[in-house]
C-alpha atoms as a PDB file:
ATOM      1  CA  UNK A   1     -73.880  15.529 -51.267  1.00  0.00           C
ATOM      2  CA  UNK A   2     -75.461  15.712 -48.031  1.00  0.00           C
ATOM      3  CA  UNK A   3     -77.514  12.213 -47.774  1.00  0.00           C
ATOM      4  CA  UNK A   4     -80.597  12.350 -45.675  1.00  0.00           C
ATOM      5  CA  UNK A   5     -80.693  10.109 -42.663  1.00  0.00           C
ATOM      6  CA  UNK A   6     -81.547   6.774 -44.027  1.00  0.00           C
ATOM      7  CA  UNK A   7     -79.146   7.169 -47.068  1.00  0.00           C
ATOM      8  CA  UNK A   8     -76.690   8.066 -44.567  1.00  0.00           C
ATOM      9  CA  UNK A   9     -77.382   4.459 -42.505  1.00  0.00           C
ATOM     10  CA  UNK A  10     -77.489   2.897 -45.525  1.00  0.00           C
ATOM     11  CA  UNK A  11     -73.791   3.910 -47.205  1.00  0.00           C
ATOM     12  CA  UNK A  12     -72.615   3.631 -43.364  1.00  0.00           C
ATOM     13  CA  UNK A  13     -74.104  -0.465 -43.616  1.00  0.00           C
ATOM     14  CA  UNK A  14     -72.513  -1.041 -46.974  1.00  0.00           C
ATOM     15  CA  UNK A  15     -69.453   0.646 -45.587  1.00  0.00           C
ATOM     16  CA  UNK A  16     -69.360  -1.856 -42.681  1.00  0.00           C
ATOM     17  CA  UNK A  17     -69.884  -4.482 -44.865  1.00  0.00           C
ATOM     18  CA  UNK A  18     -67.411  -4.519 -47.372  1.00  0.00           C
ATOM     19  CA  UNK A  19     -64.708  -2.094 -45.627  1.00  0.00           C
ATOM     20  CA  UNK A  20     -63.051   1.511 -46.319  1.00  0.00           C
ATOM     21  CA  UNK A  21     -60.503  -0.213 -48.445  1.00  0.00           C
ATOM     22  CA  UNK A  22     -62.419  -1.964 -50.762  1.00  0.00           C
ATOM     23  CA  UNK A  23     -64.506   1.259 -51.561  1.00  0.00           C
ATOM     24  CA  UNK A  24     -61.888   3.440 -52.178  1.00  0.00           C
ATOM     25  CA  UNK A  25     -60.762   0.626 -54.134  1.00  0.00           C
ATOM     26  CA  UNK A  26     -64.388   0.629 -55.777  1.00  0.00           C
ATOM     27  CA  UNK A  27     -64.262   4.215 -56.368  1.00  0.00           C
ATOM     28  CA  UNK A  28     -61.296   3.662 -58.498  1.00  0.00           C
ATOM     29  CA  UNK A  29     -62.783   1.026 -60.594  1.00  0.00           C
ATOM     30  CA  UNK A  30     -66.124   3.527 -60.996  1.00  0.00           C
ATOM     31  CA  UNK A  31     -63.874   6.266 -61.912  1.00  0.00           C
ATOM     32  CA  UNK A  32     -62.208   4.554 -64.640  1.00  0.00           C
ATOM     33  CA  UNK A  33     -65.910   3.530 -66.076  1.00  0.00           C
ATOM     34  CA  UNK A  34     -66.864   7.091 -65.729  1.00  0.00           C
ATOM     35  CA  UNK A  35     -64.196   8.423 -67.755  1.00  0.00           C
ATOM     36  CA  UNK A  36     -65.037   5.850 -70.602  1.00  0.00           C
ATOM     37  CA  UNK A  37     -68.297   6.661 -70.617  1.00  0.00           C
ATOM     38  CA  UNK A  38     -67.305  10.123 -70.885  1.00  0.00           C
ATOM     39  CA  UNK A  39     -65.224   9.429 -73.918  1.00  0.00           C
ATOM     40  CA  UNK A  40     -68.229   7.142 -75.176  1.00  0.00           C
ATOM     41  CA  UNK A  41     -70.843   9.994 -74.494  1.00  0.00           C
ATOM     42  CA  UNK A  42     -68.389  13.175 -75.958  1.00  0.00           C
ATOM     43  CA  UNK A  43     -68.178  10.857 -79.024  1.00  0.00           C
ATOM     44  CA  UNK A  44     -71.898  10.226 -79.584  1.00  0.00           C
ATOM     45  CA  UNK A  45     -73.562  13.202 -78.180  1.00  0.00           C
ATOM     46  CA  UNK A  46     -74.072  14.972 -81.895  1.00  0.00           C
ATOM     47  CA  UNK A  47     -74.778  11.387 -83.252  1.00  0.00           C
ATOM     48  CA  UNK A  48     -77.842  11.659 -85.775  1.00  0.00           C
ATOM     49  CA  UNK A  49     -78.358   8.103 -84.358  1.00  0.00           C
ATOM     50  CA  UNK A  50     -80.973   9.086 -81.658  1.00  0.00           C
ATOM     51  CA  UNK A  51     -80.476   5.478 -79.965  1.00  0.00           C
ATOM     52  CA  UNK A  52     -77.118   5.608 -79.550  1.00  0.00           C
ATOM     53  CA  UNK A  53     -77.050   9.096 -78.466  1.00  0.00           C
ATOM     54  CA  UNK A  54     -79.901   8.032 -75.354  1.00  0.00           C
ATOM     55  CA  UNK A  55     -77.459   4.900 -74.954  1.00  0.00           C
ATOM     56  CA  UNK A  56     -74.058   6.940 -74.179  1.00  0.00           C
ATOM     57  CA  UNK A  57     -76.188  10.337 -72.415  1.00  0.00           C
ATOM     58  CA  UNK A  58     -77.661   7.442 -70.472  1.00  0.00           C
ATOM     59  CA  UNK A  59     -74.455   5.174 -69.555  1.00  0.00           C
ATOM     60  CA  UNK A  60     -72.703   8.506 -68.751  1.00  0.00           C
ATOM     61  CA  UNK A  61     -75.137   9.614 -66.160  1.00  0.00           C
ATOM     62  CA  UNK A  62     -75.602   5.730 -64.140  1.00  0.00           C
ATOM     63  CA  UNK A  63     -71.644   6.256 -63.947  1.00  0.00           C
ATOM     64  CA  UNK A  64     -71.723   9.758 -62.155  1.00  0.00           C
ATOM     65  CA  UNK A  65     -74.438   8.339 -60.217  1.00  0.00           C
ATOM     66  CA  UNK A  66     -71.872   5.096 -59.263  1.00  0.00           C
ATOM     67  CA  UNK A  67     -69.269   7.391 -58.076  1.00  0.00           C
ATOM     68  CA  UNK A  68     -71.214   9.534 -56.132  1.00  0.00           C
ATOM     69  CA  UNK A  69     -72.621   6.590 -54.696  1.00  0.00           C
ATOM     70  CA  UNK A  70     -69.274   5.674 -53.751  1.00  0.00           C
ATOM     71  CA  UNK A  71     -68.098   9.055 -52.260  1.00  0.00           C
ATOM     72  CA  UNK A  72     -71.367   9.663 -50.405  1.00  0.00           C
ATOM     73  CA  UNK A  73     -70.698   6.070 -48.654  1.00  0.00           C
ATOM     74  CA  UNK A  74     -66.702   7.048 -48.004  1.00  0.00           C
ATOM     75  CA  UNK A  75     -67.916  10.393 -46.777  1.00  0.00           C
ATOM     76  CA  UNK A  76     -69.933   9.111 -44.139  1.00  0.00           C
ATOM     77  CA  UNK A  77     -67.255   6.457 -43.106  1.00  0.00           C
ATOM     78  CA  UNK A  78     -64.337   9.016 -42.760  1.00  0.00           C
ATOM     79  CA  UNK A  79     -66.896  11.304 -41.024  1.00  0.00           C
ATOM     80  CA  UNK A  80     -65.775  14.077 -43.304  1.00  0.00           C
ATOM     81  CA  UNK A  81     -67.492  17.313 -42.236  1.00  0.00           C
ATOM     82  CA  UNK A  82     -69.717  17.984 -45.195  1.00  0.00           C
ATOM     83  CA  UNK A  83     -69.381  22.108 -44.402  1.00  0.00           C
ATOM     84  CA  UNK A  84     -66.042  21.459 -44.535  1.00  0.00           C
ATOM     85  CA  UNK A  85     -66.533  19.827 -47.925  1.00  0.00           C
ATOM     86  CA  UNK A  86     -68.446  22.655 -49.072  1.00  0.00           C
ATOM     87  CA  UNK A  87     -66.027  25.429 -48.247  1.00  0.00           C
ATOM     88  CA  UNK A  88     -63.867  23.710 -50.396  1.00  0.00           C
ATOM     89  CA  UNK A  89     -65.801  23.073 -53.412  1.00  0.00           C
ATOM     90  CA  UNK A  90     -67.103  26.522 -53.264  1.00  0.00           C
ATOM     91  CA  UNK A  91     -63.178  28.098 -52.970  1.00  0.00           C
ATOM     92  CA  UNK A  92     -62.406  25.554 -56.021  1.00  0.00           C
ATOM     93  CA  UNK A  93     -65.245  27.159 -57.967  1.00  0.00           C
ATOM     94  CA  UNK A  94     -64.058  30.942 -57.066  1.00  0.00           C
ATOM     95  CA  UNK A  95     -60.721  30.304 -57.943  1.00  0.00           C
ATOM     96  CA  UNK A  96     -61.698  28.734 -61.370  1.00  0.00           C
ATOM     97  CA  UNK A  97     -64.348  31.858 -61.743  1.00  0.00           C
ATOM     98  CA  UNK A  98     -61.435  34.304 -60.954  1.00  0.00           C
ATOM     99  CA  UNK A  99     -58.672  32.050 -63.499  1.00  0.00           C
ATOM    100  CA  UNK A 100     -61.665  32.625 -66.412  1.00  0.00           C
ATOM    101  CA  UNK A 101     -62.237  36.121 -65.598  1.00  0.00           C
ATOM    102  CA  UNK A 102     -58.324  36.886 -65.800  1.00  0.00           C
ATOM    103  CA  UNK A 103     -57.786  35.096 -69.071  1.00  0.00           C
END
C-alpha cells in the first residue's frame, strides 16, 4: 500500500517506538488471527444466521486490516521501495494468470 504522508509518519513513530523486531514479531501474531478468522469466516459465510455471518465477514476484514497495518509500518521502516514492491506483486499475479491459463 502506498500510505500518504502522515500515515507514513505515523507507522514510522510506532515503528520507533516499539522496534522492527517486535513488529515483525506482531505481524506473526496478526497473521495467525487472520488465518482463524479465515477459517471462522469460510465456515459461516453461507450461514442462514445473518448475525453470525456479519460477525465472521466482519472479524475477517479488522484482521486483513491488522496485518496490513503491520506491513505498511515494516515497509516504511525497511525503506522498501514500494515500485519495487509493485513489480513484484504484479509478476506474482502474471505468473498465476499464465499457471490458470495453461491448466
Amino acid at each position: 500500500m502506498i500510505l500518504p504522508d502522515i500515515l507514513s509518519a505515523s507507522a514510522q513513530n510506532i515503528m520507533d517506538h516499539y522496534g522492527l523486531s517486535n513488529q515483525i514479531n506482531q505481524l506473526m501474531e496478526e497473521c495467525g488471527e487472520l488465518i482463524i478468522a479465515s477459517n471462522h469466516y469460510l465456515r459461516k459465510r453461507n450461514s442462514e444466521d445473518a448475525g453470525e455471518k456479519f460477525v465472521a465477514e466482519t472479524d475477517f476484514k479488522k484482521e486483513i486490516a491488522d496485518v496490513l497495518v503491520v506491513l505498511d509500518q515494516i515497509i516504511v521502516r525497511m525503506g522498501i521501495d514500494e515500485e519495487e514492491l509493485k513489480f513484484i506483486e504484479e509478476c506474482k499475479i502474471n505468473r498465476q494468470i499464465s499457471r490458470i491459463r495453461n491448466v
